[in-house]
PDB file of N, CA and C in Angstrom:
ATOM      1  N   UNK A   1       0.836  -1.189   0.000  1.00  0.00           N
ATOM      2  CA  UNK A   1       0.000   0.000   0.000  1.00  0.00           C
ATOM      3  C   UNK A   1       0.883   1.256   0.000  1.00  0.00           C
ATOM      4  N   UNK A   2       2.206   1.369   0.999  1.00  0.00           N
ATOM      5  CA  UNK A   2       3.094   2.394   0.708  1.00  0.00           C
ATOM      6  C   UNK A   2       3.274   2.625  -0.375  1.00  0.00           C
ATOM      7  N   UNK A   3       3.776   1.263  -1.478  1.00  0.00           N
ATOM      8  CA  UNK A   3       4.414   1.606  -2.582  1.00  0.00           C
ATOM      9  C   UNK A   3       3.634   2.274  -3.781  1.00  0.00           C
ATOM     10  N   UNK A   4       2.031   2.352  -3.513  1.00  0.00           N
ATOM     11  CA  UNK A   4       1.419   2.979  -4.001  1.00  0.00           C
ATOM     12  C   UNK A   4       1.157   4.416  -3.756  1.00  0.00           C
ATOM     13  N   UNK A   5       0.992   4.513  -2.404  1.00  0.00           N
ATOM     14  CA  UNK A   5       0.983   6.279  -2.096  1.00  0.00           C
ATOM     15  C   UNK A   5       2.576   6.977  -2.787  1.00  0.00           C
ATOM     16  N   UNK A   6       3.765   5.900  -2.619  1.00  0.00           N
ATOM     17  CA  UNK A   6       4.728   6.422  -2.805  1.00  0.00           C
ATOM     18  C   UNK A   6       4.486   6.921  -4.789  1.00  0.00           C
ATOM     19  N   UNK A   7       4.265   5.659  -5.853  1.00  0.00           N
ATOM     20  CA  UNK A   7       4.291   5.903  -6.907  1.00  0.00           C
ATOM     21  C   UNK A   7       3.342   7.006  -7.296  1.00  0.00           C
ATOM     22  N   UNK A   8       2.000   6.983  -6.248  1.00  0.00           N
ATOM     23  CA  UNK A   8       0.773   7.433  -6.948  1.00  0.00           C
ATOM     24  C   UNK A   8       0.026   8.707  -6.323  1.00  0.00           C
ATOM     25  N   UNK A   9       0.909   9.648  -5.448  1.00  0.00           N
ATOM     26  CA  UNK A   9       0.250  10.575  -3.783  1.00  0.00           C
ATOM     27  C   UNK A   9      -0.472  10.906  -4.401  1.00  0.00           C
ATOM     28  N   UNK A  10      -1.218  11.367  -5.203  1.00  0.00           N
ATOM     29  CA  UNK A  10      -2.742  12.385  -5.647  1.00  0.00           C
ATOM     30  C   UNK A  10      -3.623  11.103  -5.494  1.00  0.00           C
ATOM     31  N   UNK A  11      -3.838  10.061  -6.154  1.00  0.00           N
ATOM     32  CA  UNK A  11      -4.307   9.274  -6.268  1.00  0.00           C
ATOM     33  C   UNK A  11      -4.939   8.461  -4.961  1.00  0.00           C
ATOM     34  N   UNK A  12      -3.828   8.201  -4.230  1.00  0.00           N
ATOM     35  CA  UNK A  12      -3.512   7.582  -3.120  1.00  0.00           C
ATOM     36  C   UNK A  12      -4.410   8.512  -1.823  1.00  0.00           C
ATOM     37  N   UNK A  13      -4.490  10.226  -2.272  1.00  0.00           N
ATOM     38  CA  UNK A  13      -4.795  10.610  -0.986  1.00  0.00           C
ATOM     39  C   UNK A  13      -6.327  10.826  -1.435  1.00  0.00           C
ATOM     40  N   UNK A  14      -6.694  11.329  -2.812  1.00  0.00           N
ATOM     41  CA  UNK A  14      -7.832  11.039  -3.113  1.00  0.00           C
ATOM     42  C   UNK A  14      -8.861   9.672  -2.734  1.00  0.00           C
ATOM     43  N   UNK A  15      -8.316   8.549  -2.787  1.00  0.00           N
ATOM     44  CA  UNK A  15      -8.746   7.029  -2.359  1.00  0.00           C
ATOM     45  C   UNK A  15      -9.318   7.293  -0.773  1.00  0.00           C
ATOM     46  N   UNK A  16      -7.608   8.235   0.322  1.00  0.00           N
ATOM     47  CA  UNK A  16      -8.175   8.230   1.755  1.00  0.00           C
ATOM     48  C   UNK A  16      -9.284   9.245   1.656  1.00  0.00           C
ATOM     49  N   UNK A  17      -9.592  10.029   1.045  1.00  0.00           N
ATOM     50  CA  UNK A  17     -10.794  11.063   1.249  1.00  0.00           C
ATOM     51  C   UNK A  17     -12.133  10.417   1.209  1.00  0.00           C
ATOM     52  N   UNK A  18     -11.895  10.102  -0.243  1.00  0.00           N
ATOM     53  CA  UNK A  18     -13.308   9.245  -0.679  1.00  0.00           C
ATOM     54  C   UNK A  18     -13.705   8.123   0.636  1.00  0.00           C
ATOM     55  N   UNK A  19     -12.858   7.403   0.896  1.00  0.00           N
ATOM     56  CA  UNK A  19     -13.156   6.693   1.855  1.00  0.00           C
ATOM     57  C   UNK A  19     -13.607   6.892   3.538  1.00  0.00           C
ATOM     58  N   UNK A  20     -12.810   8.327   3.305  1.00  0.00           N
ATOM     59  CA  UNK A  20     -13.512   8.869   4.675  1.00  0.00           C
ATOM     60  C   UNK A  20     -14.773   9.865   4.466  1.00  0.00           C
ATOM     61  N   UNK A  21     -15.026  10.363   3.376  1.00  0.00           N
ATOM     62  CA  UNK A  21     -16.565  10.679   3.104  1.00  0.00           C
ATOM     63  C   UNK A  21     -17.456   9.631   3.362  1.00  0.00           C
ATOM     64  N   UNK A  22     -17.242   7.987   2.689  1.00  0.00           N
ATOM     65  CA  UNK A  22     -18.018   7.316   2.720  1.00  0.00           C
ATOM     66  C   UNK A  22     -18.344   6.671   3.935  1.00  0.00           C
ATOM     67  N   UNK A  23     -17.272   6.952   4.926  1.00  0.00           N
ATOM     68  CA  UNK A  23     -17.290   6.415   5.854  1.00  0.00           C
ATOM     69  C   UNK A  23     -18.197   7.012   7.072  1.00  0.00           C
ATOM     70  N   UNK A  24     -17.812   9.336   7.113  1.00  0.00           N
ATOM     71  CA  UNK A  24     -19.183   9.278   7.387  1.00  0.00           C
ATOM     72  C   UNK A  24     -20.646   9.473   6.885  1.00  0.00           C
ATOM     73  N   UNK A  25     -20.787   9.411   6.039  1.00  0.00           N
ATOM     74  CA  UNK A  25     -22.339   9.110   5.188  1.00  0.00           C
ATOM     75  C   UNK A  25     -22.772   7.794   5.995  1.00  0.00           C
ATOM     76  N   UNK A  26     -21.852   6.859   5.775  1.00  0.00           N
ATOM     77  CA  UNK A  26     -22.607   5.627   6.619  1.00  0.00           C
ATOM     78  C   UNK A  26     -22.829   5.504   8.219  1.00  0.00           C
ATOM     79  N   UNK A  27     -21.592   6.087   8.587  1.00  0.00           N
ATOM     80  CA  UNK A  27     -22.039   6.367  10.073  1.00  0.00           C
ATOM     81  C   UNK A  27     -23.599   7.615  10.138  1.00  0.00           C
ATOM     82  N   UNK A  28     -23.650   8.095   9.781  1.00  0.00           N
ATOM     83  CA  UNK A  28     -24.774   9.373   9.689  1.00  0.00           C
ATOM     84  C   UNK A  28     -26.112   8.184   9.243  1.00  0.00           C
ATOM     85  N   UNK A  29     -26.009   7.061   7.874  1.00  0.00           N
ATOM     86  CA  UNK A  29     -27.031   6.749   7.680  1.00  0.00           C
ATOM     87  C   UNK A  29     -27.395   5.878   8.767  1.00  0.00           C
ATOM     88  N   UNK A  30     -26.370   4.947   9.667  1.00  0.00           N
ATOM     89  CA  UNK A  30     -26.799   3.965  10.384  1.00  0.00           C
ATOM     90  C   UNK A  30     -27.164   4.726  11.876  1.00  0.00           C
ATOM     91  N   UNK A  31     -26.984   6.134  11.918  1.00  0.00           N
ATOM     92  CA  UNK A  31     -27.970   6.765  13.621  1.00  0.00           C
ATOM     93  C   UNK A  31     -28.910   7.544  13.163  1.00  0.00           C
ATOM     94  N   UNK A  32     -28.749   7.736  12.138  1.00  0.00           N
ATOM     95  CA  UNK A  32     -30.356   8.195  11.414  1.00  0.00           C
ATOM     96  C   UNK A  32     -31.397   6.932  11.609  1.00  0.00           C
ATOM     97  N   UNK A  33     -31.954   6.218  11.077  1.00  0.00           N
ATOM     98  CA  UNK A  33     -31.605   4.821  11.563  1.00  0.00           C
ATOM     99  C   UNK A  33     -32.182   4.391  12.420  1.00  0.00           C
ATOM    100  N   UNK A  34     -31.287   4.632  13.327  1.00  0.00           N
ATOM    101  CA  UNK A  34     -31.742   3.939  14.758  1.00  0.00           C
ATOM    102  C   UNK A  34     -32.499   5.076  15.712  1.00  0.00           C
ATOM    103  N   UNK A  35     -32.240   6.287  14.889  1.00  0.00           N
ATOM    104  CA  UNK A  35     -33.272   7.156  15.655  1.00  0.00           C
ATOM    105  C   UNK A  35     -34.427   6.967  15.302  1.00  0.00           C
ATOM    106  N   UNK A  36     -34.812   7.004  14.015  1.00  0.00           N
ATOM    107  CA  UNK A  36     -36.097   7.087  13.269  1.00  0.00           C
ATOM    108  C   UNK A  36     -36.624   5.486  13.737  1.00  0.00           C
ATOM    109  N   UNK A  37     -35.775   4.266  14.350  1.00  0.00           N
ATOM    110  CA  UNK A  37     -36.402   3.080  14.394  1.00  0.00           C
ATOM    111  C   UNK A  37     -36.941   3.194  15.928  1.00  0.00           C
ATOM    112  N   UNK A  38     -36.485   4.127  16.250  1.00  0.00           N
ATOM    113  CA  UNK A  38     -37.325   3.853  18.434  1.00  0.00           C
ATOM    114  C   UNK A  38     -38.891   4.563  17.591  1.00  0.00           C
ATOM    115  N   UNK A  39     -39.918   3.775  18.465  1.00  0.00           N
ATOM    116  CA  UNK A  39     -41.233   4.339  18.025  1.00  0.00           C
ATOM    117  C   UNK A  39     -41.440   5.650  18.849  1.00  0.00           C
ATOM    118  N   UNK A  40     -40.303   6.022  20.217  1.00  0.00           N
ATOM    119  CA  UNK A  40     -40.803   7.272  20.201  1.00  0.00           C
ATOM    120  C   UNK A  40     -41.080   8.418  19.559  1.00  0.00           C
ATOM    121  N   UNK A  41     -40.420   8.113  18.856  1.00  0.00           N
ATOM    122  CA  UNK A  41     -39.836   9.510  17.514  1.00  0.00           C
ATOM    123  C   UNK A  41     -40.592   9.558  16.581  1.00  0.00           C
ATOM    124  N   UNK A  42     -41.275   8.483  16.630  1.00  0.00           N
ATOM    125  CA  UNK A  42     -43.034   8.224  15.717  1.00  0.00           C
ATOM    126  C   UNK A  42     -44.267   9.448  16.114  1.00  0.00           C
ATOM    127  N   UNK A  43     -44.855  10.071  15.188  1.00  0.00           N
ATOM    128  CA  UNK A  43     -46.311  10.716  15.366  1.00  0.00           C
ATOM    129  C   UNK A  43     -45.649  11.289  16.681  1.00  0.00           C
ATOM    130  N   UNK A  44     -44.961  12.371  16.782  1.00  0.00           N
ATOM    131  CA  UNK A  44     -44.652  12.793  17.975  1.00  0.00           C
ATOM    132  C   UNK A  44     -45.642  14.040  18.169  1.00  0.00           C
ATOM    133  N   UNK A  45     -45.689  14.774  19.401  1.00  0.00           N
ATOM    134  CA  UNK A  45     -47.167  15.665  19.185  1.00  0.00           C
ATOM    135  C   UNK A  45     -46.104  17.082  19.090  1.00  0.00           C
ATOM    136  N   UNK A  46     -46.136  17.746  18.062  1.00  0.00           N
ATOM    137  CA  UNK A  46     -45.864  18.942  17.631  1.00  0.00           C
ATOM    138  C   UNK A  46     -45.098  19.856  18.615  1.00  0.00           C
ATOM    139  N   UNK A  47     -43.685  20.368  18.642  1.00  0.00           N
ATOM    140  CA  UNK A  47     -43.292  21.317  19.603  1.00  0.00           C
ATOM    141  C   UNK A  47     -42.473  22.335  18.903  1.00  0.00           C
ATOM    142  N   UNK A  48     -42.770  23.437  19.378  1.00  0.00           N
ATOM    143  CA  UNK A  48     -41.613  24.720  18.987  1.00  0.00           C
ATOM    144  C   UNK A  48     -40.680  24.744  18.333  1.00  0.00           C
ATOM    145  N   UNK A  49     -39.752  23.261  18.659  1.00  0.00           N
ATOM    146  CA  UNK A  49     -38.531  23.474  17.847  1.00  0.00           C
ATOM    147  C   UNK A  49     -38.646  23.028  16.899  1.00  0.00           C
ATOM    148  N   UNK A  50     -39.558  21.943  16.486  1.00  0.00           N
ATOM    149  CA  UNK A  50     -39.698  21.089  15.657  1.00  0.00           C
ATOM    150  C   UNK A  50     -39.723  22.269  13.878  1.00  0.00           C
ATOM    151  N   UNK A  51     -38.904  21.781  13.355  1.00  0.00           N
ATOM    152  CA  UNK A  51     -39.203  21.805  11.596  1.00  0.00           C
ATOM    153  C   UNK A  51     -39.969  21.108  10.968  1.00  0.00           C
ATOM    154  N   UNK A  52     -41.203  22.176   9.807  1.00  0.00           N
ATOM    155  CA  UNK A  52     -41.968  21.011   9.088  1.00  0.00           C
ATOM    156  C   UNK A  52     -41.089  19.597   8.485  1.00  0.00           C
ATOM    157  N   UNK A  53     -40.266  19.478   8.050  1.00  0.00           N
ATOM    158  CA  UNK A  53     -38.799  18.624   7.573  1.00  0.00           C
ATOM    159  C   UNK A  53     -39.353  17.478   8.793  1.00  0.00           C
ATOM    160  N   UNK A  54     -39.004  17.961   9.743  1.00  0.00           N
ATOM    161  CA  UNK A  54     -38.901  16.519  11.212  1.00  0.00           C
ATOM    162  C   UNK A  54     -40.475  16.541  11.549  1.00  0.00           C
ATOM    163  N   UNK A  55     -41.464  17.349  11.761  1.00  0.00           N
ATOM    164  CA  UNK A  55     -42.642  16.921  11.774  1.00  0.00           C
ATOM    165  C   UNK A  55     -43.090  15.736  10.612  1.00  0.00           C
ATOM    166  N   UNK A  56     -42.761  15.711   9.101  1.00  0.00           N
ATOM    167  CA  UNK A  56     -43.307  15.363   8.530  1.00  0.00           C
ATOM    168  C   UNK A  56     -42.769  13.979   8.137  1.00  0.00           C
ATOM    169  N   UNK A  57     -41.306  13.519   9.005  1.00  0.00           N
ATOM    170  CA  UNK A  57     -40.950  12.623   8.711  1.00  0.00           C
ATOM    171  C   UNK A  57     -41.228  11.722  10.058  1.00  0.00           C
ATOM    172  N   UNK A  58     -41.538  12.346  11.278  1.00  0.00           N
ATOM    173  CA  UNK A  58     -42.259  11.676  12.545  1.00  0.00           C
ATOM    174  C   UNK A  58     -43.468  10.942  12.072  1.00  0.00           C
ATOM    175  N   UNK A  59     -44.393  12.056  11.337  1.00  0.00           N
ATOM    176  CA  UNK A  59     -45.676  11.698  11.000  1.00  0.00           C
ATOM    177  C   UNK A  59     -45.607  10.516   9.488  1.00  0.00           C
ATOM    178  N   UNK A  60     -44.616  10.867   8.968  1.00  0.00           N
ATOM    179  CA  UNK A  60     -44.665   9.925   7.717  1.00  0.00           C
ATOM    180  C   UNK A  60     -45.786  10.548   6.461  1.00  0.00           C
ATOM    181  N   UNK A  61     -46.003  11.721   6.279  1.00  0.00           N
ATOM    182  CA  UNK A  61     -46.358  12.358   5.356  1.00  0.00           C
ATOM    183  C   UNK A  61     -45.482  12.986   4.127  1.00  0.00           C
ATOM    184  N   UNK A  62     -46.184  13.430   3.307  1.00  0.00           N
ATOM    185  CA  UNK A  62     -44.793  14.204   2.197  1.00  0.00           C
ATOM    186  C   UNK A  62     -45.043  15.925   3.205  1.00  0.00           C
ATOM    187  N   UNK A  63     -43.495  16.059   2.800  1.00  0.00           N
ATOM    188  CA  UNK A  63     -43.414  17.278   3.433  1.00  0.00           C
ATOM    189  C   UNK A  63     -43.528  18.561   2.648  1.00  0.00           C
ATOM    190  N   UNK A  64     -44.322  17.959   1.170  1.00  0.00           N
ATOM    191  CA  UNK A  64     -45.108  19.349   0.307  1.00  0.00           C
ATOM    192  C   UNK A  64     -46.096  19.206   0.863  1.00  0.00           C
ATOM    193  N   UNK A  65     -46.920  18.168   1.511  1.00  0.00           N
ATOM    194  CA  UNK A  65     -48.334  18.616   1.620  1.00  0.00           C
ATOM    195  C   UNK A  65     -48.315  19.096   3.080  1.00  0.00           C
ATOM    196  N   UNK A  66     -47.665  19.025   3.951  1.00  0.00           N
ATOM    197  CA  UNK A  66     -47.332  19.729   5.139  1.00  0.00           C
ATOM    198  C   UNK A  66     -46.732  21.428   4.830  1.00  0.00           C
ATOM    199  N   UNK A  67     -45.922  21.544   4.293  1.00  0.00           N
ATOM    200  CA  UNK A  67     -45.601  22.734   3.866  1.00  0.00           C
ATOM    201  C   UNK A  67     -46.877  23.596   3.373  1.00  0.00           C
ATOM    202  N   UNK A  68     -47.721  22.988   2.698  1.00  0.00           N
ATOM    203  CA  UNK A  68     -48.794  23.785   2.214  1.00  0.00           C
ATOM    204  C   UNK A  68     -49.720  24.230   2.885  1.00  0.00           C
ATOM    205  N   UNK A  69     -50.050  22.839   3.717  1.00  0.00           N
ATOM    206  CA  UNK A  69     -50.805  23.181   5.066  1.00  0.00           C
ATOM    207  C   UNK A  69     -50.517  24.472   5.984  1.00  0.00           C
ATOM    208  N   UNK A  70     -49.017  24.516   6.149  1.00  0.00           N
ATOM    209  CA  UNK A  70     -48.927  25.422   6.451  1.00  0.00           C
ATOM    210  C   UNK A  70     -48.284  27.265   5.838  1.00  0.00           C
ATOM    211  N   UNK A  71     -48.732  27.006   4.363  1.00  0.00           N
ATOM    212  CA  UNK A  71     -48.854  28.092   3.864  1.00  0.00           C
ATOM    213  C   UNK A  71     -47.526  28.856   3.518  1.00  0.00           C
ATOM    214  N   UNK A  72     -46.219  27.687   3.385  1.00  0.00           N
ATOM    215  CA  UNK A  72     -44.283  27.979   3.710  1.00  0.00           C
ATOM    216  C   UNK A  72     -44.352  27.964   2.303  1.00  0.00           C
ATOM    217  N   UNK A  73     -43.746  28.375   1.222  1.00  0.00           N
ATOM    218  CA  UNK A  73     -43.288  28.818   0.088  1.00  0.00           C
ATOM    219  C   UNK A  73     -41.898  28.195   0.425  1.00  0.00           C
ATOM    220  N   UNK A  74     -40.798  27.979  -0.273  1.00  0.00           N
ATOM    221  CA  UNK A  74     -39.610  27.460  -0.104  1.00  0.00           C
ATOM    222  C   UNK A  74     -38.561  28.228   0.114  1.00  0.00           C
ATOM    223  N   UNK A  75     -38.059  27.965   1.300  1.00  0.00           N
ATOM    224  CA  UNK A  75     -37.231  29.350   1.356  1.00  0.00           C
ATOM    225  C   UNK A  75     -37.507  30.466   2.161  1.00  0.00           C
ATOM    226  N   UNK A  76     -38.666  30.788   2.539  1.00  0.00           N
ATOM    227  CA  UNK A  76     -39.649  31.817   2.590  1.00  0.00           C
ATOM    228  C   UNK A  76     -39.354  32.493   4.218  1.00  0.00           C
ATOM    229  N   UNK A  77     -38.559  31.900   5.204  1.00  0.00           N
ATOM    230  CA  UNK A  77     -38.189  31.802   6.533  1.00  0.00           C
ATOM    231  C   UNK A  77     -36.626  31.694   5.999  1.00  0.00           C
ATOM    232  N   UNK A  78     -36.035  32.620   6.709  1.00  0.00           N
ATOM    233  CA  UNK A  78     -34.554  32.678   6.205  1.00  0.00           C
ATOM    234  C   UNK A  78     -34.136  31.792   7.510  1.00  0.00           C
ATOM    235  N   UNK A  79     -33.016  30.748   7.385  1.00  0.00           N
ATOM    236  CA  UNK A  79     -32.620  29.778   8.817  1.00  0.00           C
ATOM    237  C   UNK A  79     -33.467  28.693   8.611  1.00  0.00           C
ATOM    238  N   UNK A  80     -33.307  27.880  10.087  1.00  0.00           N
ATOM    239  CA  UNK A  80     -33.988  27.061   9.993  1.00  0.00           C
ATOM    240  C   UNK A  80     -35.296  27.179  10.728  1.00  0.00           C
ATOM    241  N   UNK A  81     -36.898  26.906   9.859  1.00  0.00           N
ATOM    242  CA  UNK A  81     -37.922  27.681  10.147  1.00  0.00           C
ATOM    243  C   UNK A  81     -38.720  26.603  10.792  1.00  0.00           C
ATOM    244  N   UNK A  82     -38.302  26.657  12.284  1.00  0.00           N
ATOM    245  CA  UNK A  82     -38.861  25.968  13.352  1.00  0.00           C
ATOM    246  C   UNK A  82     -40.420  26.560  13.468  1.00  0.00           C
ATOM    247  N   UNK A  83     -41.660  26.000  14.473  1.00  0.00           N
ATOM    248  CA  UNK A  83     -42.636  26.079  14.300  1.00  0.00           C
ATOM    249  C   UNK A  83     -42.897  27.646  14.733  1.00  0.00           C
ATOM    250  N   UNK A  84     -42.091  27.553  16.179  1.00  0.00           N
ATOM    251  CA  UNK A  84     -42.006  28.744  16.635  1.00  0.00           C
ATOM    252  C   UNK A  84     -41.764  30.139  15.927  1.00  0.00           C
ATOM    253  N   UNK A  85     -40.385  30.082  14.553  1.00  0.00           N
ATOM    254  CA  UNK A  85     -40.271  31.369  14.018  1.00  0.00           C
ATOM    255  C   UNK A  85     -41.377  31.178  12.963  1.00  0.00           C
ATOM    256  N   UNK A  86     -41.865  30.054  12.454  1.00  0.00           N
ATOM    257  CA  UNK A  86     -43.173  30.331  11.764  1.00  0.00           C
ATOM    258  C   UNK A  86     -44.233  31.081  11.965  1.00  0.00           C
ATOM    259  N   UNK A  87     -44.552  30.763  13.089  1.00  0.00           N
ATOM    260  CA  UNK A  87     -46.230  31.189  14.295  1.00  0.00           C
ATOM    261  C   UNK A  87     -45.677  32.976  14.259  1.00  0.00           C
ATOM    262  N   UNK A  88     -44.312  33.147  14.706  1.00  0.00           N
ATOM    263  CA  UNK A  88     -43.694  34.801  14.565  1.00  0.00           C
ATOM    264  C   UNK A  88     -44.291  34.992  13.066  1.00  0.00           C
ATOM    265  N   UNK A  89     -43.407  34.291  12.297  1.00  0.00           N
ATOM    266  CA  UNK A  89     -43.666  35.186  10.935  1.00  0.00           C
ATOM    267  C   UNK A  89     -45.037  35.522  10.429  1.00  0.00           C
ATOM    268  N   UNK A  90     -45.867  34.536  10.683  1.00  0.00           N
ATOM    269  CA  UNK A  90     -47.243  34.424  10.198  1.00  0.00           C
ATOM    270  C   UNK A  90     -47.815  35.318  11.387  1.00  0.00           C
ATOM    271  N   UNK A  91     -47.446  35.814  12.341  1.00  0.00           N
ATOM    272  CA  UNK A  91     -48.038  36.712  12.936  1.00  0.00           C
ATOM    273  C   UNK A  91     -49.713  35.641  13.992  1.00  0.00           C
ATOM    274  N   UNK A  92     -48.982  34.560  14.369  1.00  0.00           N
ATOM    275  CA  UNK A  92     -50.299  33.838  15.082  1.00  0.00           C
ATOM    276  C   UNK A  92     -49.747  33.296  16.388  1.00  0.00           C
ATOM    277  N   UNK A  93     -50.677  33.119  16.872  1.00  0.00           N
ATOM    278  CA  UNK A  93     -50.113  32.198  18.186  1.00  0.00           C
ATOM    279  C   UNK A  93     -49.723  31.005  17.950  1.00  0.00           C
ATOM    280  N   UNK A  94     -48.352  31.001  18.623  1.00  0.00           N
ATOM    281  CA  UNK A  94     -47.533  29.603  18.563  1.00  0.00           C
ATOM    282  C   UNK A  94     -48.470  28.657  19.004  1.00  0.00           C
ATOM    283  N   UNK A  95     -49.378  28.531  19.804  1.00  0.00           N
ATOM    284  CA  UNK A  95     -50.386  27.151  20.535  1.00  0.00           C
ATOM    285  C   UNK A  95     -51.725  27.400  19.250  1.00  0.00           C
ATOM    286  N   UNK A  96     -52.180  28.104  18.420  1.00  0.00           N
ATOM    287  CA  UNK A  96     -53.160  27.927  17.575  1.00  0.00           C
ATOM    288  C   UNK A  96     -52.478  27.297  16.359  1.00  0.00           C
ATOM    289  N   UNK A  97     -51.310  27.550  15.820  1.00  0.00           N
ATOM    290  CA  UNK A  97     -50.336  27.040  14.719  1.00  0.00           C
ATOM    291  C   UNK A  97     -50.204  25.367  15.362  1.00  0.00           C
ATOM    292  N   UNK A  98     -49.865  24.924  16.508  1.00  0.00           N
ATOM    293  CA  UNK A  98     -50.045  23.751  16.706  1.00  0.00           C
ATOM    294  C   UNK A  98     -51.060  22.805  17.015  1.00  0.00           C
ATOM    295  N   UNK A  99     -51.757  24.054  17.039  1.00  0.00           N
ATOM    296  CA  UNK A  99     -53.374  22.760  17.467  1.00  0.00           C
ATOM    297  C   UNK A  99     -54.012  22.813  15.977  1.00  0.00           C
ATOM    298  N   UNK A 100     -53.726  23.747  14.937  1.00  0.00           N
ATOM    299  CA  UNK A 100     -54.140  23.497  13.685  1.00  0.00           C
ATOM    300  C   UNK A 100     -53.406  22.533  12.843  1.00  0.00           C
ATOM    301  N   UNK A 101     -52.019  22.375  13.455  1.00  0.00           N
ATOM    302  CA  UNK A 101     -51.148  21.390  12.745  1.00  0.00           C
ATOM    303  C   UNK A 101     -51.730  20.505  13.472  1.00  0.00           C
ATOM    304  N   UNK A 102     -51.827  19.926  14.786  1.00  0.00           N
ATOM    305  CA  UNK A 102     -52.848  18.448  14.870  1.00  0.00           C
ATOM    306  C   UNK A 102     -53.332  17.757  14.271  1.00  0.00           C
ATOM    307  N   UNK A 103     -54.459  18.821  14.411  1.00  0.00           N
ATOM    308  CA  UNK A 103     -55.662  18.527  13.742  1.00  0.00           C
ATOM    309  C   UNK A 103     -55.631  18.147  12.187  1.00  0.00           C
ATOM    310  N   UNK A 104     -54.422  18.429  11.418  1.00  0.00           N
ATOM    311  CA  UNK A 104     -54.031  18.505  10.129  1.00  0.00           C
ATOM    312  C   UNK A 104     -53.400  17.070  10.596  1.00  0.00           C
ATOM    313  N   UNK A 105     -52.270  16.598  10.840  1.00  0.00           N
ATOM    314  CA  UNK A 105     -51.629  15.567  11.054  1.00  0.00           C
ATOM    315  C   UNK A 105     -52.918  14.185  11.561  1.00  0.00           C
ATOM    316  N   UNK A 106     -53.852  14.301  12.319  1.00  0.00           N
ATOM    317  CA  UNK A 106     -54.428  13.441  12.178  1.00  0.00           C
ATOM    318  C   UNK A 106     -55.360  12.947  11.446  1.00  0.00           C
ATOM    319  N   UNK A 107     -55.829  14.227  10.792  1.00  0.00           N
ATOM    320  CA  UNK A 107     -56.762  13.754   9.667  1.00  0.00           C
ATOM    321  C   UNK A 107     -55.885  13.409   8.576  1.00  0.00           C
ATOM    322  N   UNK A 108     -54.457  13.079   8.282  1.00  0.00           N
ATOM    323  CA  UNK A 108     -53.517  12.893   7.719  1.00  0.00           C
ATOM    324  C   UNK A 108     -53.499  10.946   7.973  1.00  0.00           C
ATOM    325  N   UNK A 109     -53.874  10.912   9.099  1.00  0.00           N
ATOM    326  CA  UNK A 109     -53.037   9.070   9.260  1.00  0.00           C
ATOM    327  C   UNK A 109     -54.732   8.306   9.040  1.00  0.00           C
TER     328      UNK A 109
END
């Protein structure tokens, strides 16, 4: 293996990169994983921090028809647009934005 880094270093260090990209992609895919496999993390009931993104993958919906529900254009929340800076932007109460997302999520399952 030396005598290859020795003949080949671009090659050789390109090989260790690739391999350590792939290495964490797979670590990332296998605790993704095991998070999404505990059923707590299932249909969880809606909180502040939560992103439509992680609401909609708790609930197991597409996260266009959640997005629409809640009226998000793409992009449209600069950061990451937790429920909380939503309920701000839209100018509503954070506890009416979640009891309307409920009510949306269960007539969903």
């Amino acid at each position: 293996m030396r005598a290859l880094f020795k003949r080949h270093p671009i090659a050789g260090t390109g090989f260790v990169l690739a391999c350590a990209v792939t290495l964490f992609f797979l670590v990332r895919l296998v605790l993704d994983a095991i998070y999404w496999a505990d059923p707590a993390h299932r249909d969880q009931t809606p909180a502040p921090w939560m992103t439509p993104a992680y609401v909609a993958h708790s609930w197991n919906i597409n996260p266009r028809d959640l997005r629409a529900h809640l009226d998000l254009q793409k992009d449209e929340i600069k950061g990451r647009p937790t429920l909380k800076r939503i309920a701000q932007y839209q100018g509503i109460p954070l506890e009416q934005l979640i009891a309307e997302l409920t009510l949306f999520l269960e007539s969903q399952k």
